[in-house]
C-alpha atoms as a PDB file:
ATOM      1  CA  UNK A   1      11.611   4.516  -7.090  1.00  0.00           C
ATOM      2  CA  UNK A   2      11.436   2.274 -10.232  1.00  0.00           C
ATOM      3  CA  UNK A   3       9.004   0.346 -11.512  1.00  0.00           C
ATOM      4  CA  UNK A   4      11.022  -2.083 -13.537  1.00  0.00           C
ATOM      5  CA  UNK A   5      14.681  -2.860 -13.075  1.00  0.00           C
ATOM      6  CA  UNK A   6      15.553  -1.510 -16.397  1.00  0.00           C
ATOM      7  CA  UNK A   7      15.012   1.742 -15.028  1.00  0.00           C
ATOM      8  CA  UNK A   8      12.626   3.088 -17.476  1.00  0.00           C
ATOM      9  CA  UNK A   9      10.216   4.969 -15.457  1.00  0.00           C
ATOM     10  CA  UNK A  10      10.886   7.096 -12.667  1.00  0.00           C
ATOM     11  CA  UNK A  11       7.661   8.559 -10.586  1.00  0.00           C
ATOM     12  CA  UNK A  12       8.009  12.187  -9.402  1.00  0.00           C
ATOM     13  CA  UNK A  13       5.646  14.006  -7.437  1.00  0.00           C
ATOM     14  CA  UNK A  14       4.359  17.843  -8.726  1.00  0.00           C
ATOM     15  CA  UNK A  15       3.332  18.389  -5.300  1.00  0.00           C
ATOM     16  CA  UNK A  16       3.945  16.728  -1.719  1.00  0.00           C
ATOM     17  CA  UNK A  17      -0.023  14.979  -1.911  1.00  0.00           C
ATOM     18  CA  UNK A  18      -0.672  15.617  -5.130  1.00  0.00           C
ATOM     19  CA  UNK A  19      -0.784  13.756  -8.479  1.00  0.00           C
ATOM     20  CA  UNK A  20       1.242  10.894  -9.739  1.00  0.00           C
ATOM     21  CA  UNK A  21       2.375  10.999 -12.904  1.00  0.00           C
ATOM     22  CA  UNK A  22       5.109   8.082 -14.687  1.00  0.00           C
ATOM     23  CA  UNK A  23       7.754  10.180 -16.780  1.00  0.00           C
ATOM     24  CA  UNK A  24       9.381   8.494 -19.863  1.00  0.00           C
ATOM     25  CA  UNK A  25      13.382   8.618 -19.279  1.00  0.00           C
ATOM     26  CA  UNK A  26      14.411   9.543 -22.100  1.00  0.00           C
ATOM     27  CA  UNK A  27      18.288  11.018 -20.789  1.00  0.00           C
ATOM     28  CA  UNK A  28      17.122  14.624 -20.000  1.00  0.00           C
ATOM     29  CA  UNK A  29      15.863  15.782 -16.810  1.00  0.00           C
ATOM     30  CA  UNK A  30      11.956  16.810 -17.212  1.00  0.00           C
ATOM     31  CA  UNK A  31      10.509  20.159 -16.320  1.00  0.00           C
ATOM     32  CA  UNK A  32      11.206  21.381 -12.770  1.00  0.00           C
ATOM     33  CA  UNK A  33       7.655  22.896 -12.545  1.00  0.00           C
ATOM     34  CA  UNK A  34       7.265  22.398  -9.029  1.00  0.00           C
ATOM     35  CA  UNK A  35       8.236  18.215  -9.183  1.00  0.00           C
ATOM     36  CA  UNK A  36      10.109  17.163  -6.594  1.00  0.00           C
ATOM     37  CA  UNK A  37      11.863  13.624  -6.691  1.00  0.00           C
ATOM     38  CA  UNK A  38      10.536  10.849  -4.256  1.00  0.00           C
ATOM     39  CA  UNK A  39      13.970  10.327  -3.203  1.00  0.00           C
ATOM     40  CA  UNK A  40      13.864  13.946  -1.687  1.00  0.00           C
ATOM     41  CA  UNK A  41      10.689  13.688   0.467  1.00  0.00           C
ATOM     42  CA  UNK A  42      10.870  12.767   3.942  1.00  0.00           C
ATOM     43  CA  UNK A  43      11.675   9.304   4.709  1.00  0.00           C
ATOM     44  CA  UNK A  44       9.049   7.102   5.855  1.00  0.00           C
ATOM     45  CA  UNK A  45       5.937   9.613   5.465  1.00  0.00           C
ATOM     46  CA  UNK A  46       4.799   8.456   1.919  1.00  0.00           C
ATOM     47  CA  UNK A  47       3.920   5.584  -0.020  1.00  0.00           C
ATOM     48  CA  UNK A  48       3.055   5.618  -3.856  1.00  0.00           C
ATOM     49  CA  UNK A  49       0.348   2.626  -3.486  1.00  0.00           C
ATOM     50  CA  UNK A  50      -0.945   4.256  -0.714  1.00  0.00           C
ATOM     51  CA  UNK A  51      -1.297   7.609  -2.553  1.00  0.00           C
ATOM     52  CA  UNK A  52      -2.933   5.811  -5.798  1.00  0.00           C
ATOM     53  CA  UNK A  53      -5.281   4.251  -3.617  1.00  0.00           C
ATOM     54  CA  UNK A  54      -6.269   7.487  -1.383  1.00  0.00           C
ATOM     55  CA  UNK A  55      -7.075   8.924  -5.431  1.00  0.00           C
ATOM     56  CA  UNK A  56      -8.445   5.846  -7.126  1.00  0.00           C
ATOM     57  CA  UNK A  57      -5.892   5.405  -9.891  1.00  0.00           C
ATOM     58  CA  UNK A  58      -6.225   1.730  -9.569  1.00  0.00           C
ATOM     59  CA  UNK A  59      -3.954   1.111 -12.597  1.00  0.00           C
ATOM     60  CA  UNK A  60      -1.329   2.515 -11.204  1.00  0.00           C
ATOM     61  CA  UNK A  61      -2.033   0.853  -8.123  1.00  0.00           C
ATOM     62  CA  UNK A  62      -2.397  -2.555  -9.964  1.00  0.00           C
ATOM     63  CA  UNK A  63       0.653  -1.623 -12.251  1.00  0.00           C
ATOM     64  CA  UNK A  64       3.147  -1.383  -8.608  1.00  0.00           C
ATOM     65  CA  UNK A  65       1.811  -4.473  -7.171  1.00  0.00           C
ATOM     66  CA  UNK A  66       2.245  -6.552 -10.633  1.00  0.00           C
ATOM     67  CA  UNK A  67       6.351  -4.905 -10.372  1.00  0.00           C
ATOM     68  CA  UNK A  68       6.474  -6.325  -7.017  1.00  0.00           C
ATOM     69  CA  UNK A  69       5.003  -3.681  -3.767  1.00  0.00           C
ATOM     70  CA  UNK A  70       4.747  -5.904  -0.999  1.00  0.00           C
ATOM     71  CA  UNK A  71       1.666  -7.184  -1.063  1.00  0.00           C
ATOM     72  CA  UNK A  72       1.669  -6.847   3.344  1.00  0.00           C
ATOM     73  CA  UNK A  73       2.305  -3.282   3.117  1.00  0.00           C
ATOM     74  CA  UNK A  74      -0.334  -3.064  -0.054  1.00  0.00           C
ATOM     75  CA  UNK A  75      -2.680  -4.421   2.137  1.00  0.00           C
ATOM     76  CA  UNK A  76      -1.941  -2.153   5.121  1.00  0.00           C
ATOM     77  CA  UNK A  77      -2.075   1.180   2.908  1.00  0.00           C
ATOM     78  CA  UNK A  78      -5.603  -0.099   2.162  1.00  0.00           C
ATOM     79  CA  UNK A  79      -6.769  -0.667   5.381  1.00  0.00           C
ATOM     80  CA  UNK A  80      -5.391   2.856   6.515  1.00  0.00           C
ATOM     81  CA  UNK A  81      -7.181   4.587   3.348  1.00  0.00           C
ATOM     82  CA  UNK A  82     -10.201   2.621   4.569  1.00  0.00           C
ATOM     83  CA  UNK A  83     -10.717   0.774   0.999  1.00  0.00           C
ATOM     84  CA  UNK A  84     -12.031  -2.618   2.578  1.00  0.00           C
ATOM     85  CA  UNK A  85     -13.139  -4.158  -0.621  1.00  0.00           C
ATOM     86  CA  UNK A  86      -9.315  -3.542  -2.441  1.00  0.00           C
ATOM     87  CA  UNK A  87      -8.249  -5.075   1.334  1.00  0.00           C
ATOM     88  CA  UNK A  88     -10.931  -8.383   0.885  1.00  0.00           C
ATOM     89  CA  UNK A  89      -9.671  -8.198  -2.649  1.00  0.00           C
ATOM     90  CA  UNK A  90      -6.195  -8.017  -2.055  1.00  0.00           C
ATOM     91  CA  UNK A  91      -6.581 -10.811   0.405  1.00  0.00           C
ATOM     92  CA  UNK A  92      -8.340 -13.354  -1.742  1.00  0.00           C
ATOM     93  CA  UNK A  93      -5.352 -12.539  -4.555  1.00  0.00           C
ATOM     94  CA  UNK A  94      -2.571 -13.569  -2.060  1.00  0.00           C
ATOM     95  CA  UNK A  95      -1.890 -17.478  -2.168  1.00  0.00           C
ATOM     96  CA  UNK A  96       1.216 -17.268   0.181  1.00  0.00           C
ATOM     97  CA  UNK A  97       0.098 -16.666   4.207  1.00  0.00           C
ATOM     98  CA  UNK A  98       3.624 -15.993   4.831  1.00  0.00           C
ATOM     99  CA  UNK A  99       2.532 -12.702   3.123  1.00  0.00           C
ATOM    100  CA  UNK A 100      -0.529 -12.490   5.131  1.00  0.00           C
ATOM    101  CA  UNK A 101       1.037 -12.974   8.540  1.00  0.00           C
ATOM    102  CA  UNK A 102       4.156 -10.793   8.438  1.00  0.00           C
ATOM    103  CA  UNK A 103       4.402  -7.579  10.337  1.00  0.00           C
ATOM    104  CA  UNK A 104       5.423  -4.176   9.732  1.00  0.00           C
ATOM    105  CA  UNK A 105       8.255  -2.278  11.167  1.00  0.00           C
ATOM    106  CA  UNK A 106       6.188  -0.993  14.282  1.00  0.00           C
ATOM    107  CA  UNK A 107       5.839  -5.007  14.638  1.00  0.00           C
ATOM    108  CA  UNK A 108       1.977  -5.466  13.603  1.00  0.00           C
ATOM    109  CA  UNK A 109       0.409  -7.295  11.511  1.00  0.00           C
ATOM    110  CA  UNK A 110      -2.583  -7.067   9.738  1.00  0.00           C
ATOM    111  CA  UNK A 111      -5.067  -7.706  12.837  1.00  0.00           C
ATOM    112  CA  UNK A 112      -3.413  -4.967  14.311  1.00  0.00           C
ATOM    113  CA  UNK A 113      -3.854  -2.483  11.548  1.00  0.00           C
ATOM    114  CA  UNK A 114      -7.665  -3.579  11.074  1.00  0.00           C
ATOM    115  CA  UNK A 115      -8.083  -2.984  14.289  1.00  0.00           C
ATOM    116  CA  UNK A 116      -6.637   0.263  14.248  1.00  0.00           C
ATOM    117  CA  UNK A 117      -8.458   1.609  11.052  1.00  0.00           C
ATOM    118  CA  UNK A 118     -11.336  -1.162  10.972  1.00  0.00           C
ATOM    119  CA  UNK A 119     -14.126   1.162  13.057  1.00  0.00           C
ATOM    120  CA  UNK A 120     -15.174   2.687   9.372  1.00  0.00           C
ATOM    121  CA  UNK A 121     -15.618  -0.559   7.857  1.00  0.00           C
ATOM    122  CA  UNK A 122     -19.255  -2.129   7.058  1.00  0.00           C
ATOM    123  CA  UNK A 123     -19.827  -5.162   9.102  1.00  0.00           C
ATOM    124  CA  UNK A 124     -19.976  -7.414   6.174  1.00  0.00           C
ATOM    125  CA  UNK A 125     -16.805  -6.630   4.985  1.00  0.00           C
ATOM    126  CA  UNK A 126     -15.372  -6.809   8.785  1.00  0.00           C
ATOM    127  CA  UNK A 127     -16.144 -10.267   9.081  1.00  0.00           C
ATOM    128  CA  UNK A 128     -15.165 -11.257   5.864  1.00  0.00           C
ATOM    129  CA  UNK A 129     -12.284  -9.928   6.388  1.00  0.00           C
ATOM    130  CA  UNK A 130     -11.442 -11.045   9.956  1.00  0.00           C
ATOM    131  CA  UNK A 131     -12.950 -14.676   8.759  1.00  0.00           C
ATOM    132  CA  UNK A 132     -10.186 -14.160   5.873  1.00  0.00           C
ATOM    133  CA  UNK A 133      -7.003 -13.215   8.174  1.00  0.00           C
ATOM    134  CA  UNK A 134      -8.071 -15.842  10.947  1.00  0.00           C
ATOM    135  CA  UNK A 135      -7.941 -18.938   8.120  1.00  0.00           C
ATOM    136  CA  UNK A 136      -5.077 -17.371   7.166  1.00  0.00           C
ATOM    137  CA  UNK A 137      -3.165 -18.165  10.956  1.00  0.00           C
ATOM    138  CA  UNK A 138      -2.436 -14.163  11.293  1.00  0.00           C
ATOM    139  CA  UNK A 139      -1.943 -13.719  14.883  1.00  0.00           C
ATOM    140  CA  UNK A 140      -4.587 -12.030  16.886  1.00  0.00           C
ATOM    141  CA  UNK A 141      -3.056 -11.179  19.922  1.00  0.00           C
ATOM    142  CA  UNK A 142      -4.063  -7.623  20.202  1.00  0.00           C
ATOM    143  CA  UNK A 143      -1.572  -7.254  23.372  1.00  0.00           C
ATOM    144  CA  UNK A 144       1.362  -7.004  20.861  1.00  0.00           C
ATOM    145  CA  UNK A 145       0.225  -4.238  19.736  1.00  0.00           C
ATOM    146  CA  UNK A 146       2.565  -0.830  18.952  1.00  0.00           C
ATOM    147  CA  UNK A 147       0.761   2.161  18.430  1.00  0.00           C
END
């Protein structure tokens, strides 16, 4: 995974939920102390925004989404980590509802994942956000639903 296409930075992982930490390329391989390359982690069971927002490292959070992580999928790993204010946030941030109202592979969208990991939220920021994703068109039909 890159954060720039010049290839500059490479993120490796000391330990399989552990820290995050940007190495410097600089054309040797860092220390192997325990890091093991994202590429070499199971497919499909991690995400780096996901991981900075579980920990709170918002800059690296803010850094991914400003080199292009899909804002949908930004939004989702919020939900999931139940960080409703970074979801009301991230919502407010996103002009395009094309963005808003796509849906993930298991084909839901952004109702479906509140309503999945929602129960936690305070009922302020519940219907803000459900005000939020219903002016924003996203499809509410619960019965579509893939869990």
């Amino acid at each position: 995974f890159f954060f720039n296409d010049t290839a500059t930075t490479e993120i490796y992982t000391e330990q399989i939920v552990g820290s995050v930490r940007c190495v410097q390329e600089t054309g040797q391989q860092p220390s192997k102390q325990k890091q093991k390359h994202l590429s070499e982690l199971e497919e499909g069971k991690y995400s780096l925004f996901k991981i900075a927002v579980k920990n709170g490292w918002q800059g690296v959070a803010y850094l991914m989404l400003q080199s292009g992580y899909d804002l949908m999928h930004a939004i989702m790993d919020a939900m999931s980590e139940h960080k409703y204010q970074l979801v009301l946030t991230l919502l407010y941030k996103t002009a395009d509802n094309a963005t808003i109202q796509k849906a993930n592979n298991e084909k839901q969208n952004l109702f479906h994942v509140f309503a999945i990991n929602g129960s936690k939220a305070p009922k302020d920021l519940t219907e803000k956000i459900v005000k939020e994703l219903k002016r924003r068109d996203v499809d509410y039909n619960l019965s579509l639903i893939h869990i």
